[in-house]
PDB file of N, CA and C in Angstrom:
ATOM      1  N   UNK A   1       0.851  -1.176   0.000  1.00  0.00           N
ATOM      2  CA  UNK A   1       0.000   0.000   0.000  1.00  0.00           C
ATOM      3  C   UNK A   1       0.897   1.238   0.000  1.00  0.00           C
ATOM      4  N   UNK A   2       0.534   2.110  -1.291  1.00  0.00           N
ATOM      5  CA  UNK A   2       1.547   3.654  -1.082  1.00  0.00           C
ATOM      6  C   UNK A   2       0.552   4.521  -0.304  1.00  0.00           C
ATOM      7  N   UNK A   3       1.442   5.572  -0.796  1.00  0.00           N
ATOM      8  CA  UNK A   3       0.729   6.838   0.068  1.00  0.00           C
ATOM      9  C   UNK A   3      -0.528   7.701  -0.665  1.00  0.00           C
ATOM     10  N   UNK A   4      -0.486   7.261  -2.070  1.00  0.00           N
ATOM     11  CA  UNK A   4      -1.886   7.455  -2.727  1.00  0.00           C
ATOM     12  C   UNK A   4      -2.645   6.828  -2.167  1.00  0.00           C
ATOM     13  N   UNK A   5      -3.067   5.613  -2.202  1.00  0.00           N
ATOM     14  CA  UNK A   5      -4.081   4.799  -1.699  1.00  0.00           C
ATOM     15  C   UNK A   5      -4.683   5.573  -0.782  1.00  0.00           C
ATOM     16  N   UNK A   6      -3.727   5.904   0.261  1.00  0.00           N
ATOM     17  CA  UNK A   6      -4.571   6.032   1.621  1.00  0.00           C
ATOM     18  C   UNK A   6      -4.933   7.534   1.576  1.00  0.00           C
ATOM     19  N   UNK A   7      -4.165   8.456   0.428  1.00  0.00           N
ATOM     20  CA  UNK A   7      -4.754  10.052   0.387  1.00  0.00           C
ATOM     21  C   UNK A   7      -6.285   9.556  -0.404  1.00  0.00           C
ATOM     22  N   UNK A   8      -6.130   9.157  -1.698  1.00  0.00           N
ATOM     23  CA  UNK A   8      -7.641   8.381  -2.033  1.00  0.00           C
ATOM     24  C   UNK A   8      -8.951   8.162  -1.054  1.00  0.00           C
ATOM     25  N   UNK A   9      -8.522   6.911  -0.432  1.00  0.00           N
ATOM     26  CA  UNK A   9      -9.592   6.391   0.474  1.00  0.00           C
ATOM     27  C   UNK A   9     -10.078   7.929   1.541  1.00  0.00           C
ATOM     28  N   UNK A  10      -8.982   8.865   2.080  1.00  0.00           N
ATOM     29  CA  UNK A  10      -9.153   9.830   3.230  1.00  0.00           C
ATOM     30  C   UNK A  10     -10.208  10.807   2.051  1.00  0.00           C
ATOM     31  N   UNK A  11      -9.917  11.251   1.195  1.00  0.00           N
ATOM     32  CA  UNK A  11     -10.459  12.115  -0.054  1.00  0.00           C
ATOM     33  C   UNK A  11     -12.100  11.509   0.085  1.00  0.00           C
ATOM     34  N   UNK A  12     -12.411  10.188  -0.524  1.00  0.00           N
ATOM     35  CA  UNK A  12     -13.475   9.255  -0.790  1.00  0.00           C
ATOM     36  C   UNK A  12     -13.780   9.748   0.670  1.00  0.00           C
ATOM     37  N   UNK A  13     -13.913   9.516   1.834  1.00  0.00           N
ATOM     38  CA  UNK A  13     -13.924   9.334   3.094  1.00  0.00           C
ATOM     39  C   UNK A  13     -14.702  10.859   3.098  1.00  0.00           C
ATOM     40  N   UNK A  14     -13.785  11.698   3.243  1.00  0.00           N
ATOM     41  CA  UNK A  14     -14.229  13.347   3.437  1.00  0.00           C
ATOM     42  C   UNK A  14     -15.836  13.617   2.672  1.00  0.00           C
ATOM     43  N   UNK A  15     -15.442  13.209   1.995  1.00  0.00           N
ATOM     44  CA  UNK A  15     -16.926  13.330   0.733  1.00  0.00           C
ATOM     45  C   UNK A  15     -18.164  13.270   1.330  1.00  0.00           C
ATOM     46  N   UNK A  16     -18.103  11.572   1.837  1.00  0.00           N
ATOM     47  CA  UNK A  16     -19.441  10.991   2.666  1.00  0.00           C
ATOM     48  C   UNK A  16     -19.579  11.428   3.917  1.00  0.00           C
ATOM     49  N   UNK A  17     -18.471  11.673   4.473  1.00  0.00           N
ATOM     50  CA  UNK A  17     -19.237  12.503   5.824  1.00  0.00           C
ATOM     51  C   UNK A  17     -20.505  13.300   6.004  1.00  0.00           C
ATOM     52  N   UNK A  18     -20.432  14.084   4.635  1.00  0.00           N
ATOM     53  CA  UNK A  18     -22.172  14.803   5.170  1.00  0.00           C
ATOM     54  C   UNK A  18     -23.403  13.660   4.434  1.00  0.00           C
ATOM     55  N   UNK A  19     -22.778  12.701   3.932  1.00  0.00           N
ATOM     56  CA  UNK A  19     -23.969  12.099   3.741  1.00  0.00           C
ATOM     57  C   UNK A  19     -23.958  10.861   4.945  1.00  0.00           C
ATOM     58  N   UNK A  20     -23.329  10.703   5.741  1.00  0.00           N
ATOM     59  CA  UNK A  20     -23.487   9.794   6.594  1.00  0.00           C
ATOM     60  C   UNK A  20     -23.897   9.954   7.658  1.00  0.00           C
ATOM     61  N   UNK A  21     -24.082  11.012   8.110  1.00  0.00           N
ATOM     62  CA  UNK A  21     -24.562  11.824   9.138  1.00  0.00           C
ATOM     63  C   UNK A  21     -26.111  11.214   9.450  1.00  0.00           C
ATOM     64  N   UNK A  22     -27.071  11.253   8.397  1.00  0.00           N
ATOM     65  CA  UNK A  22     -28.477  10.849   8.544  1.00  0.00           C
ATOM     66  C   UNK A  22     -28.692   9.073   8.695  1.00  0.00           C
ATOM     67  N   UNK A  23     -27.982   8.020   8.368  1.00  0.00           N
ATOM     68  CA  UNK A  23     -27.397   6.890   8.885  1.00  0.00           C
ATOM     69  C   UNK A  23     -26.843   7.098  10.231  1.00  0.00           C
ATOM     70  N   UNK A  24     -25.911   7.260  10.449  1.00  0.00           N
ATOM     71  CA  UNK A  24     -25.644   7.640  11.499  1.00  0.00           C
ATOM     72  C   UNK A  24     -26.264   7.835  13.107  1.00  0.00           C
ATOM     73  N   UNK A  25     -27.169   8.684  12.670  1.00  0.00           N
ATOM     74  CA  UNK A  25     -27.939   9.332  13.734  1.00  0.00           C
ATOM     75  C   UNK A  25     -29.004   8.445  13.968  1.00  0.00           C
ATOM     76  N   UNK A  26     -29.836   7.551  12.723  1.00  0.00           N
ATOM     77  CA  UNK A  26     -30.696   6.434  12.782  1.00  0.00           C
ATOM     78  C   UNK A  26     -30.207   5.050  13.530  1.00  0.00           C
ATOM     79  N   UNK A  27     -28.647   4.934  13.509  1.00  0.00           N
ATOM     80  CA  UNK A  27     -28.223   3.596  13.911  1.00  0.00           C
ATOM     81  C   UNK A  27     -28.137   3.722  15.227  1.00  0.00           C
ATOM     82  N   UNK A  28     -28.045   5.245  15.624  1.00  0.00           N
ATOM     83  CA  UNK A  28     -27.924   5.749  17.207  1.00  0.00           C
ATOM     84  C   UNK A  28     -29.166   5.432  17.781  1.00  0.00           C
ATOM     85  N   UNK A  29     -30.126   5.909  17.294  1.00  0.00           N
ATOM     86  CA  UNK A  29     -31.283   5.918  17.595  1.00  0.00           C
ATOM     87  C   UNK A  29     -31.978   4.527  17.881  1.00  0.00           C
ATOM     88  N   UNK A  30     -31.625   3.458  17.385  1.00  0.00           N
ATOM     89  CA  UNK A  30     -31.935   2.132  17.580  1.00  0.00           C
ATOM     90  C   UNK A  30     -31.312   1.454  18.397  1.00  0.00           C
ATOM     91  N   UNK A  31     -30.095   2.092  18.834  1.00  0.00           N
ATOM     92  CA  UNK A  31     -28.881   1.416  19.922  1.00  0.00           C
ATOM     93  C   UNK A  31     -29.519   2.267  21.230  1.00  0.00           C
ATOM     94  N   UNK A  32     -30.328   3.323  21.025  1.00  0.00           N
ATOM     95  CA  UNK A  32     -30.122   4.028  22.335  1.00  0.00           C
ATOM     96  C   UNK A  32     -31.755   3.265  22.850  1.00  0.00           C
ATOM     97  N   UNK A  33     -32.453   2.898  21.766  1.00  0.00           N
ATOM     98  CA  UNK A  33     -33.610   2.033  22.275  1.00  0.00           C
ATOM     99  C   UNK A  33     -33.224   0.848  23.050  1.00  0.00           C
ATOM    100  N   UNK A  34     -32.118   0.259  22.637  1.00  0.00           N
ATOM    101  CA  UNK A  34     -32.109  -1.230  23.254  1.00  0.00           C
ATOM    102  C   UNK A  34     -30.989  -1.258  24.695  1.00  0.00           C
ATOM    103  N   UNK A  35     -30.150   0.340  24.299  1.00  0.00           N
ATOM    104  CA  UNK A  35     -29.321   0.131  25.672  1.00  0.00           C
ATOM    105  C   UNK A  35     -29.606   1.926  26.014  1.00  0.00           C
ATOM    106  N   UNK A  36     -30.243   1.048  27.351  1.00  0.00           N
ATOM    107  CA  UNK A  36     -30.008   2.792  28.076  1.00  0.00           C
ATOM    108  C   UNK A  36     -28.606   3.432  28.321  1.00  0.00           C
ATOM    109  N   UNK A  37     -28.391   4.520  27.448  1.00  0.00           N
ATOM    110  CA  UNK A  37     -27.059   5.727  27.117  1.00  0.00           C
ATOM    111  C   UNK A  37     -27.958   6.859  27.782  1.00  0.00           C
ATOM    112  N   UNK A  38     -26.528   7.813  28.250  1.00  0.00           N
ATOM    113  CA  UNK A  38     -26.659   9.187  28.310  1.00  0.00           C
ATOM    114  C   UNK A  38     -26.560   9.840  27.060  1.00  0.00           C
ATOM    115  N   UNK A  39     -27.064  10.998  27.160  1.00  0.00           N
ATOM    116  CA  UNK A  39     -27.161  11.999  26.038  1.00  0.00           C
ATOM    117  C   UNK A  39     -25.650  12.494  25.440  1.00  0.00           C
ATOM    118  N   UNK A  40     -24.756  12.409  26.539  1.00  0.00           N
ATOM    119  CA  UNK A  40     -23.217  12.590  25.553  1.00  0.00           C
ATOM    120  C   UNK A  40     -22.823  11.503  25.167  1.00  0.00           C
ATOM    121  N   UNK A  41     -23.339   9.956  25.761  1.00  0.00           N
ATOM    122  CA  UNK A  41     -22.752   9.155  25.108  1.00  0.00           C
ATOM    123  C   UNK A  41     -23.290   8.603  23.498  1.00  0.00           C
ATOM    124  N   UNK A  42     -24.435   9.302  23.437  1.00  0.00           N
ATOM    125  CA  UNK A  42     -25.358   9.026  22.357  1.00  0.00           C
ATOM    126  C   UNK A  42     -24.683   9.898  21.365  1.00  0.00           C
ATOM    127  N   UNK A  43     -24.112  11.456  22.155  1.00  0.00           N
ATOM    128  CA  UNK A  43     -23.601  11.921  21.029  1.00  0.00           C
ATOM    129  C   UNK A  43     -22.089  11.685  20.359  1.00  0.00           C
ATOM    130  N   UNK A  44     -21.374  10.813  21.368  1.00  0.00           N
ATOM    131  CA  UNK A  44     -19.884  10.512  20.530  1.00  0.00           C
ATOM    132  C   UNK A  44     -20.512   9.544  20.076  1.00  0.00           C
ATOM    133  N   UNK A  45     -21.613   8.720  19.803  1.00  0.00           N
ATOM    134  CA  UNK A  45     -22.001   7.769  19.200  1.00  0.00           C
ATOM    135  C   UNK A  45     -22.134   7.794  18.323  1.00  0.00           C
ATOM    136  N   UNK A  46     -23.047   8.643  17.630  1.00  0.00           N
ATOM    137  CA  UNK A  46     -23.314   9.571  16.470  1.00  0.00           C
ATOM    138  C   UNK A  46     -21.879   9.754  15.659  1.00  0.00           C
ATOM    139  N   UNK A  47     -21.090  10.383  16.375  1.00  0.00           N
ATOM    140  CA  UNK A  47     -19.824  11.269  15.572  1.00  0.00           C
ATOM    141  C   UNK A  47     -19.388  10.178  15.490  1.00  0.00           C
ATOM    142  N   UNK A  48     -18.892   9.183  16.179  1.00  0.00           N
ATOM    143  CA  UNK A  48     -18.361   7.535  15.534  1.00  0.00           C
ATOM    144  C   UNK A  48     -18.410   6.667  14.937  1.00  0.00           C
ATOM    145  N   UNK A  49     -20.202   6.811  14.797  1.00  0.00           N
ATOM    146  CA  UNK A  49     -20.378   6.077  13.229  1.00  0.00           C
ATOM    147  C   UNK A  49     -20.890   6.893  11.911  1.00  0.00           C
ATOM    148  N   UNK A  50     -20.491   7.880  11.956  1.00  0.00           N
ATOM    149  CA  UNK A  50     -20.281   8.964  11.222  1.00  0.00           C
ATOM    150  C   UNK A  50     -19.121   8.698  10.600  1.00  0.00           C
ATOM    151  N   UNK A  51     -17.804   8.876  11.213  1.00  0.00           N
ATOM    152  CA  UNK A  51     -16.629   8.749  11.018  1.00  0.00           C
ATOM    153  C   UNK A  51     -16.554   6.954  10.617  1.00  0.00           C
ATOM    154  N   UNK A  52     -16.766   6.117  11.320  1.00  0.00           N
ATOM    155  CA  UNK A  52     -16.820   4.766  10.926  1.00  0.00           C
ATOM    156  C   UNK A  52     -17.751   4.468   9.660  1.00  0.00           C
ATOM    157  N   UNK A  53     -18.395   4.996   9.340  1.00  0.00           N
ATOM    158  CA  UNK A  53     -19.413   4.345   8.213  1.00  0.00           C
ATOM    159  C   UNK A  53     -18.839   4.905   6.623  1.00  0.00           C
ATOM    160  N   UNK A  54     -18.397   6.653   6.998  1.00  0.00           N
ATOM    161  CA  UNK A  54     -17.680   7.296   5.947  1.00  0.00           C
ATOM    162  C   UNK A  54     -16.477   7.138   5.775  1.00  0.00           C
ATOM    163  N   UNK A  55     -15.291   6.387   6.605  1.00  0.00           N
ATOM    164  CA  UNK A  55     -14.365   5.129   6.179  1.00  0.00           C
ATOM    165  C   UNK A  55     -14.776   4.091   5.551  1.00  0.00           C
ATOM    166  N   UNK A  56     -15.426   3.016   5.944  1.00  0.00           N
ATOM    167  CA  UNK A  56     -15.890   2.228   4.933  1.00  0.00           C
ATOM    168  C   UNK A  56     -15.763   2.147   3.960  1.00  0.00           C
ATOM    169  N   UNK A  57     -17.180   3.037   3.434  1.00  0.00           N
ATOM    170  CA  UNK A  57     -17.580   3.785   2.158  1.00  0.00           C
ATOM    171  C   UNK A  57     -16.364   3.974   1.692  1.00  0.00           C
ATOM    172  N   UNK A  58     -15.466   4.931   1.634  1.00  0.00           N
ATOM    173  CA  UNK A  58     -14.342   5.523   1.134  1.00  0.00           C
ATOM    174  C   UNK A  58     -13.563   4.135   0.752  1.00  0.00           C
ATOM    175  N   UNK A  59     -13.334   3.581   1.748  1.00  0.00           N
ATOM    176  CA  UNK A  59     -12.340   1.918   1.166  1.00  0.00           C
ATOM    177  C   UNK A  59     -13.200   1.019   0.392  1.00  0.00           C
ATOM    178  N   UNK A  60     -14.160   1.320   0.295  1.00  0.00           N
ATOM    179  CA  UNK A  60     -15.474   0.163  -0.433  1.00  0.00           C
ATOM    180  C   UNK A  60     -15.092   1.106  -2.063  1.00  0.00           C
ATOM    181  N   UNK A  61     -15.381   2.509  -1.996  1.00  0.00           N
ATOM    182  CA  UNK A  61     -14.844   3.045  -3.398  1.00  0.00           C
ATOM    183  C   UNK A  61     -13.667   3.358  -3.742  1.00  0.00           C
ATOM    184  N   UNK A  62     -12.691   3.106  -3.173  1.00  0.00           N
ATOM    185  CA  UNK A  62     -11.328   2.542  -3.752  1.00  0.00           C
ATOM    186  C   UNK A  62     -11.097   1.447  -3.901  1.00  0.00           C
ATOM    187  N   UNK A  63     -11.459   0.276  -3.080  1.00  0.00           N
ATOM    188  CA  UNK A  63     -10.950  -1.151  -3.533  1.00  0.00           C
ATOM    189  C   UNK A  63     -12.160  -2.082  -4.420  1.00  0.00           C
ATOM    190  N   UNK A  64     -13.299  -1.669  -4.544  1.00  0.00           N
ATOM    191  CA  UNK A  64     -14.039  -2.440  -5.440  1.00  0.00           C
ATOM    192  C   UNK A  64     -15.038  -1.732  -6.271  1.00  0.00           C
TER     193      UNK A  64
END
């Protein structure tokens, strides 16, 4: 793996962040039904699969 690849995938990555946001906030929303969270933990929850889902994505459209 060079150092393109991974500027690529971070590029791909940046993109989906604002579209992952509304995923995101839905997958929270179903986790916070089944486990009682506090309200900040709901919200690094949010920003984590935000950030986790728009990685993915980004390596899903570079490697296939």
């Amino acid at each position: 793996m060079n150092y393109l690849d991974i500027v690529l995938t971070l590029v791909f990555s940046v993109v989906m962040l604002m579209f992952m946001a509304y995923p995101a906030m839905k997958l929270s929303e179903i986790i916070e039904k089944r486990f009682d969270i506090s309200e900040s933990m709901h919200n690094i929850l949010v920003i984590f699969l935000v950030v986790l889902l728009s990685l993915s994505v980004g390596i899903f459209l570079k490697y296939f």
